[in-house]
N, C-alpha and C. Protein backbone atom coordinates (compact mmCIF):
# COMPACT_ATOMS: atom_id res chain seq x y z
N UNK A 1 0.93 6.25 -14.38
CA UNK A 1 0.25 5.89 -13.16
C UNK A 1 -0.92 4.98 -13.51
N UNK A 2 -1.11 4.00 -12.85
CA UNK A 2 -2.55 2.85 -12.92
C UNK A 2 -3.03 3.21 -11.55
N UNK A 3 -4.78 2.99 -12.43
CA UNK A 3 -5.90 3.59 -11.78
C UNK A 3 -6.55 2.40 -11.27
N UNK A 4 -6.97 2.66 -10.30
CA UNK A 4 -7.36 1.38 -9.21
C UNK A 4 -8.61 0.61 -9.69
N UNK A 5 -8.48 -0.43 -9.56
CA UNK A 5 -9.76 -1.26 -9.96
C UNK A 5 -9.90 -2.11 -8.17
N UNK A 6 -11.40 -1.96 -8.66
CA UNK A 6 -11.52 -3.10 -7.28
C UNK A 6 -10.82 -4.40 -7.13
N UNK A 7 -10.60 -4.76 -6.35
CA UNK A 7 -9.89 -5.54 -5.94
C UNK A 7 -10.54 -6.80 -5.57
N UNK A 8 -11.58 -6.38 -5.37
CA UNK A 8 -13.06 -7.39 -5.33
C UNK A 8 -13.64 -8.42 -6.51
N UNK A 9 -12.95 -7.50 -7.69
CA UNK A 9 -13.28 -8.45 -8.89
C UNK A 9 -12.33 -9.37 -9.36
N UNK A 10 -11.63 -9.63 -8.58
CA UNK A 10 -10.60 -10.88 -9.21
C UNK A 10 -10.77 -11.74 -7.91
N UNK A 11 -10.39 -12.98 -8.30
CA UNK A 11 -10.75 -14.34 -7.20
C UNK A 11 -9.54 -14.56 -6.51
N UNK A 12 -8.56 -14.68 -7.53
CA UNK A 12 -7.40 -14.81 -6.95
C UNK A 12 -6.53 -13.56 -7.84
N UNK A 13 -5.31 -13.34 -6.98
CA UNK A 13 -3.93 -12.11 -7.31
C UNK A 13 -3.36 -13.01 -7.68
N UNK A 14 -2.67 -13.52 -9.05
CA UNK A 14 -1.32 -13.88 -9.18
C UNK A 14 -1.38 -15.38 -8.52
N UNK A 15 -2.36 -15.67 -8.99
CA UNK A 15 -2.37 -17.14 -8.13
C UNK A 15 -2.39 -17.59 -6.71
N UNK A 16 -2.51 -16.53 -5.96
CA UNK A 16 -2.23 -16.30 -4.33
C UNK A 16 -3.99 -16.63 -4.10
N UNK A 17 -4.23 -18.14 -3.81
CA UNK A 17 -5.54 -18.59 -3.54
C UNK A 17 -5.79 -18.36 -1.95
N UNK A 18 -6.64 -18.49 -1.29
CA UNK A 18 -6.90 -17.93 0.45
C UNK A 18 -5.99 -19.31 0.99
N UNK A 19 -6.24 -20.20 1.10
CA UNK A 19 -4.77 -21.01 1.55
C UNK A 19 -3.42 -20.76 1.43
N UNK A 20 -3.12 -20.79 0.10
CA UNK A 20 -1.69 -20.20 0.24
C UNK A 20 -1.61 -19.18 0.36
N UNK A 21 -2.26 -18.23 -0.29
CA UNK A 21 -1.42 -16.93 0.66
C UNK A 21 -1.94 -16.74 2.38
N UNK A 22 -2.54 -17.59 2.87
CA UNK A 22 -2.60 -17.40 4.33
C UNK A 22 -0.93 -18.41 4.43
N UNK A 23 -0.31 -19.36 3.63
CA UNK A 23 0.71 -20.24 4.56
C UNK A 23 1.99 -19.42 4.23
N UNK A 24 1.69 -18.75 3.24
CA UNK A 24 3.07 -17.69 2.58
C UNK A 24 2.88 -16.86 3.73
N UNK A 25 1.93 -15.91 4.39
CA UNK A 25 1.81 -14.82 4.82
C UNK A 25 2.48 -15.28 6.42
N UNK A 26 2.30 -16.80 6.66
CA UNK A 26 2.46 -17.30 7.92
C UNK A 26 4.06 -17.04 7.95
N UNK A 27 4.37 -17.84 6.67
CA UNK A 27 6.18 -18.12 6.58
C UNK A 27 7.10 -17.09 6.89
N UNK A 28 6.82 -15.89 6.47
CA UNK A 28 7.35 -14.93 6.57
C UNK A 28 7.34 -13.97 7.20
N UNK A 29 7.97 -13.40 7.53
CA UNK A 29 7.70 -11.53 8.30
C UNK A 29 8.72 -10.47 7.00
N UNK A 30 8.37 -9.30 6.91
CA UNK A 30 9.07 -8.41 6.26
C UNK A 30 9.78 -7.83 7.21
N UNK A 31 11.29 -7.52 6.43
CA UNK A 31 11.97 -6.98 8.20
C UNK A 31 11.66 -5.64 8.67
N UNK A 32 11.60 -5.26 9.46
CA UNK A 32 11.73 -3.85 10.21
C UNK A 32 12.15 -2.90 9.67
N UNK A 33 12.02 -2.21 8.72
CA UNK A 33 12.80 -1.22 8.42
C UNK A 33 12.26 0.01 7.83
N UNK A 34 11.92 0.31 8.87
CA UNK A 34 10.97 2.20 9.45
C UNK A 34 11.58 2.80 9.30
N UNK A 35 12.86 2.54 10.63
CA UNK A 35 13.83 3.49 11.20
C UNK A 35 14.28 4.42 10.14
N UNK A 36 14.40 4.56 8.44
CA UNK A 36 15.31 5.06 7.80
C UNK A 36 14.21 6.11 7.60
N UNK A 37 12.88 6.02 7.33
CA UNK A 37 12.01 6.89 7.01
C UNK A 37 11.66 7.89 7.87
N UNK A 38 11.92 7.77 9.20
CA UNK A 38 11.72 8.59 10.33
C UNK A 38 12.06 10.43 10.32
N UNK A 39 11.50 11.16 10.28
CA UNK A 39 12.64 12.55 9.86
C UNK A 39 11.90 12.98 11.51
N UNK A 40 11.70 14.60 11.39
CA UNK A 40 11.93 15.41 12.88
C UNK A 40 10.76 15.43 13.17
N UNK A 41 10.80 15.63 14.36
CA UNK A 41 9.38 15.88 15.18
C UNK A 41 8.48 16.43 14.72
N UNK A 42 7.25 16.75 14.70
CA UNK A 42 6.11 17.77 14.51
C UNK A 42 4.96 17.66 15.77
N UNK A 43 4.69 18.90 15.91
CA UNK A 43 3.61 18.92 16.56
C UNK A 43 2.26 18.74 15.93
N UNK A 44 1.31 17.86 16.56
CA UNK A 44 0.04 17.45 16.37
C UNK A 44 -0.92 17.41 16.43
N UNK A 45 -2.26 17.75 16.53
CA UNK A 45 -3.20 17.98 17.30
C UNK A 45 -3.40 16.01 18.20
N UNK A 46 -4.06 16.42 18.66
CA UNK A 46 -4.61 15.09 19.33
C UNK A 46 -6.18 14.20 18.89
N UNK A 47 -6.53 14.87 18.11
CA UNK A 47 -7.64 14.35 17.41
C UNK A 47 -7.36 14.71 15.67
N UNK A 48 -7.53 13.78 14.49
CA UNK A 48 -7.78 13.87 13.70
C UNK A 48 -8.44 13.30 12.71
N UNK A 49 -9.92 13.22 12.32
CA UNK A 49 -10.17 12.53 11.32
C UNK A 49 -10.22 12.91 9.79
N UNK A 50 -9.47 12.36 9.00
CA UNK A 50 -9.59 12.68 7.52
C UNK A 50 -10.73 12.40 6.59
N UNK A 51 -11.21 11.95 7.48
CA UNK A 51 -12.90 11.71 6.88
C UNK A 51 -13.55 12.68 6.46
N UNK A 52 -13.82 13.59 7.82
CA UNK A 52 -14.46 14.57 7.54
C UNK A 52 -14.16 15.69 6.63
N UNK A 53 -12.51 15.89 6.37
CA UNK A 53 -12.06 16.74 5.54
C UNK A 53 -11.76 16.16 3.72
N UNK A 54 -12.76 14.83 3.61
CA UNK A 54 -12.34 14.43 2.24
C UNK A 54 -11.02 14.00 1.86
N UNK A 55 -10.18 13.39 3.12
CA UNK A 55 -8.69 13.20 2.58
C UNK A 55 -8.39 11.79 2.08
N UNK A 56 -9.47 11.06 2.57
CA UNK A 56 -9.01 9.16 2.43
C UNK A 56 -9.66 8.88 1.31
N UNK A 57 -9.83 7.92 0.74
CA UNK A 57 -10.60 7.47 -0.28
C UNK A 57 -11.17 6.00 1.15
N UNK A 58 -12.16 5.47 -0.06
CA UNK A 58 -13.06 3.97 0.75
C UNK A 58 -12.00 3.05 0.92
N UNK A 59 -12.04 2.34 1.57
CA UNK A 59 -11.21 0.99 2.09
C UNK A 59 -11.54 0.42 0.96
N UNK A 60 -10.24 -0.32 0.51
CA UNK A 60 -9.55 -1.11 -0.36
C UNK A 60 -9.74 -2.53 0.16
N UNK A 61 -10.25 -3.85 -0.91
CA UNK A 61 -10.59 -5.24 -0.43
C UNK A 61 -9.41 -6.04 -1.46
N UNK A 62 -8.42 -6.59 -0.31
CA UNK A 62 -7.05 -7.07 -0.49
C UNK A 62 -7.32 -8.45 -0.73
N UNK A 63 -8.77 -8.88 -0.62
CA UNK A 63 -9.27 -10.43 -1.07
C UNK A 63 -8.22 -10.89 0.43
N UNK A 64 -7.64 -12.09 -0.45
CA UNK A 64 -6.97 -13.31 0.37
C UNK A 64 -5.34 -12.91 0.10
N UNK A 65 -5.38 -12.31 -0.20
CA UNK A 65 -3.78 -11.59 -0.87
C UNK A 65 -3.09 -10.81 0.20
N UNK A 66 -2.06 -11.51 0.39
CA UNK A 66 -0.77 -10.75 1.96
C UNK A 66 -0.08 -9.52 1.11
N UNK A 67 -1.24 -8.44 0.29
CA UNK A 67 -0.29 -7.27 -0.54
C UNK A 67 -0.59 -5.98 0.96
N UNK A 68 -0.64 -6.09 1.96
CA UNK A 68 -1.30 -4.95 2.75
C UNK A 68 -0.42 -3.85 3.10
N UNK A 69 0.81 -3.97 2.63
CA UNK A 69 2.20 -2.95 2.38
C UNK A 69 2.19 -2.21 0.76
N UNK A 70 1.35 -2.94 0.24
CA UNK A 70 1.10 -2.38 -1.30
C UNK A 70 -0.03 -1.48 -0.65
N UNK A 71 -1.19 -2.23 -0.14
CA UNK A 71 -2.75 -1.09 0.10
C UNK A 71 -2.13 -0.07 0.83
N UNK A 72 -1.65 -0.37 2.16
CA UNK A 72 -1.08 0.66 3.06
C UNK A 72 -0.03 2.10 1.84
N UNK A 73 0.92 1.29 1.38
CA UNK A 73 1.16 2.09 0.52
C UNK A 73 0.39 3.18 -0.32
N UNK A 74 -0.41 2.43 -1.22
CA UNK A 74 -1.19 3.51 -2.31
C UNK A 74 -2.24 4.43 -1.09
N UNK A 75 -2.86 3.87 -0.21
CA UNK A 75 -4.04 4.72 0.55
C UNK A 75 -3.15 5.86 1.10
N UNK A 76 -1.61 5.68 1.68
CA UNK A 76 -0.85 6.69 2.27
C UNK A 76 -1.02 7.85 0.70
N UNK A 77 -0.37 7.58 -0.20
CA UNK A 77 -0.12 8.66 -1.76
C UNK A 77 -1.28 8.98 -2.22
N UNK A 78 -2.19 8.52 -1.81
CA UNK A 78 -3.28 8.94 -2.31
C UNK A 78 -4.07 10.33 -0.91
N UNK A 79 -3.84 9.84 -0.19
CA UNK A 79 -4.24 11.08 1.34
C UNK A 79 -3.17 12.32 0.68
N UNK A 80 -1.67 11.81 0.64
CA UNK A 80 -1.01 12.47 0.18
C UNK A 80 -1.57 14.08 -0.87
N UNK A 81 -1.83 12.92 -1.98
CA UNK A 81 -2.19 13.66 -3.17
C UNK A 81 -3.51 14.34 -3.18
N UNK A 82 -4.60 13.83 -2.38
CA UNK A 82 -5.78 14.69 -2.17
C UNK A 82 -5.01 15.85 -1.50
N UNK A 83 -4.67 15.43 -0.22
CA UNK A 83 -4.43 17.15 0.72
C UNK A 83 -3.25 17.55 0.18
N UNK A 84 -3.03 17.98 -0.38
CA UNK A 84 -1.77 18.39 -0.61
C UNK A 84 -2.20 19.20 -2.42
N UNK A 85 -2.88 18.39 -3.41
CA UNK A 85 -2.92 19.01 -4.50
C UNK A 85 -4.75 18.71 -4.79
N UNK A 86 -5.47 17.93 -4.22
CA UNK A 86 -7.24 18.14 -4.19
C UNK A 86 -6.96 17.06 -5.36
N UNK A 87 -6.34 16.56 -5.88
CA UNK A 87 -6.43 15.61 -7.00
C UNK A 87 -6.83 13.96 -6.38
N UNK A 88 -7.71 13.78 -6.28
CA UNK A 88 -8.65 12.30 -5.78
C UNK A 88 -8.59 10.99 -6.80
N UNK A 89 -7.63 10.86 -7.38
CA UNK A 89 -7.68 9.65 -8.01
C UNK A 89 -6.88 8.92 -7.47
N UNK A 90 -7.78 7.98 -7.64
CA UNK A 90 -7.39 6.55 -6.35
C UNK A 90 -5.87 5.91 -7.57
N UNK A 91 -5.04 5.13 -6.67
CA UNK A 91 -3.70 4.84 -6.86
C UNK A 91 -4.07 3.47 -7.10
N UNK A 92 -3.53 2.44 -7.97
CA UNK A 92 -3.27 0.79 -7.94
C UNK A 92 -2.71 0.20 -6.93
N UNK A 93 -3.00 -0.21 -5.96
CA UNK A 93 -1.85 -1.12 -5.32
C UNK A 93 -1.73 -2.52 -6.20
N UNK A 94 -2.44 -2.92 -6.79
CA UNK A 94 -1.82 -4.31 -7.71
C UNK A 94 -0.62 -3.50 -8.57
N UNK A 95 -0.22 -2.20 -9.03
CA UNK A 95 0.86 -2.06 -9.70
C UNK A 95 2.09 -2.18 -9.05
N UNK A 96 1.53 -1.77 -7.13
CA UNK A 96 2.64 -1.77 -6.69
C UNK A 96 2.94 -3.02 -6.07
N UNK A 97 1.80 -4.26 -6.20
CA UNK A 97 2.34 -5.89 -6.30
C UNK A 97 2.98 -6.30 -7.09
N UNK A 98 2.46 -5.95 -8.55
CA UNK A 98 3.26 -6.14 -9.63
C UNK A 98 4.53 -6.25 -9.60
N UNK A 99 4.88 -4.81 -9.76
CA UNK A 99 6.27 -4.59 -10.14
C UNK A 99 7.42 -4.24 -9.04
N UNK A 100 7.30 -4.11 -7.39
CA UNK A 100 8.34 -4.00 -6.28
C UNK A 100 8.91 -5.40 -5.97
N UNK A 101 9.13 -6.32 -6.95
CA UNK A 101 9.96 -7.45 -6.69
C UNK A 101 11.10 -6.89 -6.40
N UNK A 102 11.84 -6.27 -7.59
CA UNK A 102 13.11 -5.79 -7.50
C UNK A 102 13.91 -4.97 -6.29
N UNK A 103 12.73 -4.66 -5.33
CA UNK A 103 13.13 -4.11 -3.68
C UNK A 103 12.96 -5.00 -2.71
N UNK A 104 13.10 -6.23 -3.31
CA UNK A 104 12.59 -7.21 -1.91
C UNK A 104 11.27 -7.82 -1.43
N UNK A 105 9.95 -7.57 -2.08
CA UNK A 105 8.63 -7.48 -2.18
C UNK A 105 8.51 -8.76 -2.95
N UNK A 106 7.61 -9.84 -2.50
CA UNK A 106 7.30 -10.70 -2.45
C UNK A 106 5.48 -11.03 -2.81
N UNK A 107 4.80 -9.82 -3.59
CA UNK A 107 3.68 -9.67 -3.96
C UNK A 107 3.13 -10.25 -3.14
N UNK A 108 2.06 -11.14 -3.24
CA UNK A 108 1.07 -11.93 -1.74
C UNK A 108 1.59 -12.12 -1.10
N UNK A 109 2.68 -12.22 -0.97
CA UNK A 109 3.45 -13.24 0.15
C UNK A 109 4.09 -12.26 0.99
N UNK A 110 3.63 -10.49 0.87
CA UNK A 110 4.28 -9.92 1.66
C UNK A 110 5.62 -8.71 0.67
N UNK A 111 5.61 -7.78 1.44
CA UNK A 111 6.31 -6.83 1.50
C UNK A 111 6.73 -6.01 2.59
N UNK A 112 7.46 -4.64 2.33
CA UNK A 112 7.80 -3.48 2.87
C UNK A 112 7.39 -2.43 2.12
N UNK A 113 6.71 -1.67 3.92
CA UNK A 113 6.53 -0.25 3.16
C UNK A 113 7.16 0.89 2.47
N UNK A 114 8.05 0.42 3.32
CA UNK A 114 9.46 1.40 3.28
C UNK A 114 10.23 1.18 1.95
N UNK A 115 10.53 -0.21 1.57
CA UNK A 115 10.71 -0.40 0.07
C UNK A 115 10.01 -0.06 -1.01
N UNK A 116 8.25 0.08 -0.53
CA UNK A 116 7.57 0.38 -1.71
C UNK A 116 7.09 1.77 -1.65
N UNK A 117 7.44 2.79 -0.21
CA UNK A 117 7.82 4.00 -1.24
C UNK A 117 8.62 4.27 -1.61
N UNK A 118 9.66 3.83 -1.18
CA UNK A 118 11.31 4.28 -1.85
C UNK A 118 10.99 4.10 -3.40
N UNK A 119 10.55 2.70 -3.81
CA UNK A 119 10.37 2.78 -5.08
C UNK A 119 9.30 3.55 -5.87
N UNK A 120 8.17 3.83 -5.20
CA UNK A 120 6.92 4.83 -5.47
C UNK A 120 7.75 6.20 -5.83
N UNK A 121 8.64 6.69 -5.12
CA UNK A 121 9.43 7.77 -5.01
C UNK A 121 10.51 7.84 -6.51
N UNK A 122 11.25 6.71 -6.26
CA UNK A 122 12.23 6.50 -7.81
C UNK A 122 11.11 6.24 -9.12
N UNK A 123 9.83 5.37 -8.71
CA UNK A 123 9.47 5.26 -10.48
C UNK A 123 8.22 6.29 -10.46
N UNK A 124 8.35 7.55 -9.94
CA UNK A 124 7.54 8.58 -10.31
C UNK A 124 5.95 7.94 -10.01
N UNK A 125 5.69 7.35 -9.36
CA UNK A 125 3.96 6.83 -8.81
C UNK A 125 2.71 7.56 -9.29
């Protein structure tokens, strides 16, 4: 597992400068594909903040970089892994820019969530 570094200290991801990855991020859409992750109903309360119970970590700075299916990703496994086992170490999303080419993931230029937990799930995260 890689441990998160700010995201703040690099200028550019992978060469993804604030122009291009704003014309990559334009070009593309990632397709739709929720529907498979969906399982059964649960009941909910109607108010919840995870704030107060220590479950989120701080907002993540994605720079100029279209990785926000990578952040969305790691901030979900990481809520995960606090409530669930109290273990608070923040997750990489640059690992999961890195290396989810092979599911369709397009690093700056865009991804899926749904691809990058499927793969979070297969390479043990």
């Amino acid at each position: 597992m890689y441990l998160f570094r700010a995201a703040s200290a690099c200028s550019c991801v992978h060469g993804c400068c604030r122009e291009a990855a704003q014309q990559r991020r334009l070009a593309k859409r990632a397709p739709n594909d929720t529907d498979r992750l969906r399982g059964r109903s649960l009941q909910a309360p109607s108010v919840v903040d995870h704030r107060d119970a220590g479950v989120v970590q701080p907002i993540a700075n994605q720079g100029s970089c279209g990785a926000s299916y990578a952040f969305a990703t790691a901030a979900v496994m990481e809520a995960y892994f606090i409530y669930s086992t109290a273990d608070d170490s923040a997750l990489s999303a640059q690992q999961l820019v890195d290396c989810t080419s092979n599911v369709g993931n397009s690093g700056c230029s865009g991804g899926s969530l749904a691809s990058t937990l499927e793969w979070s799930t297969a390479y043990a995260l």
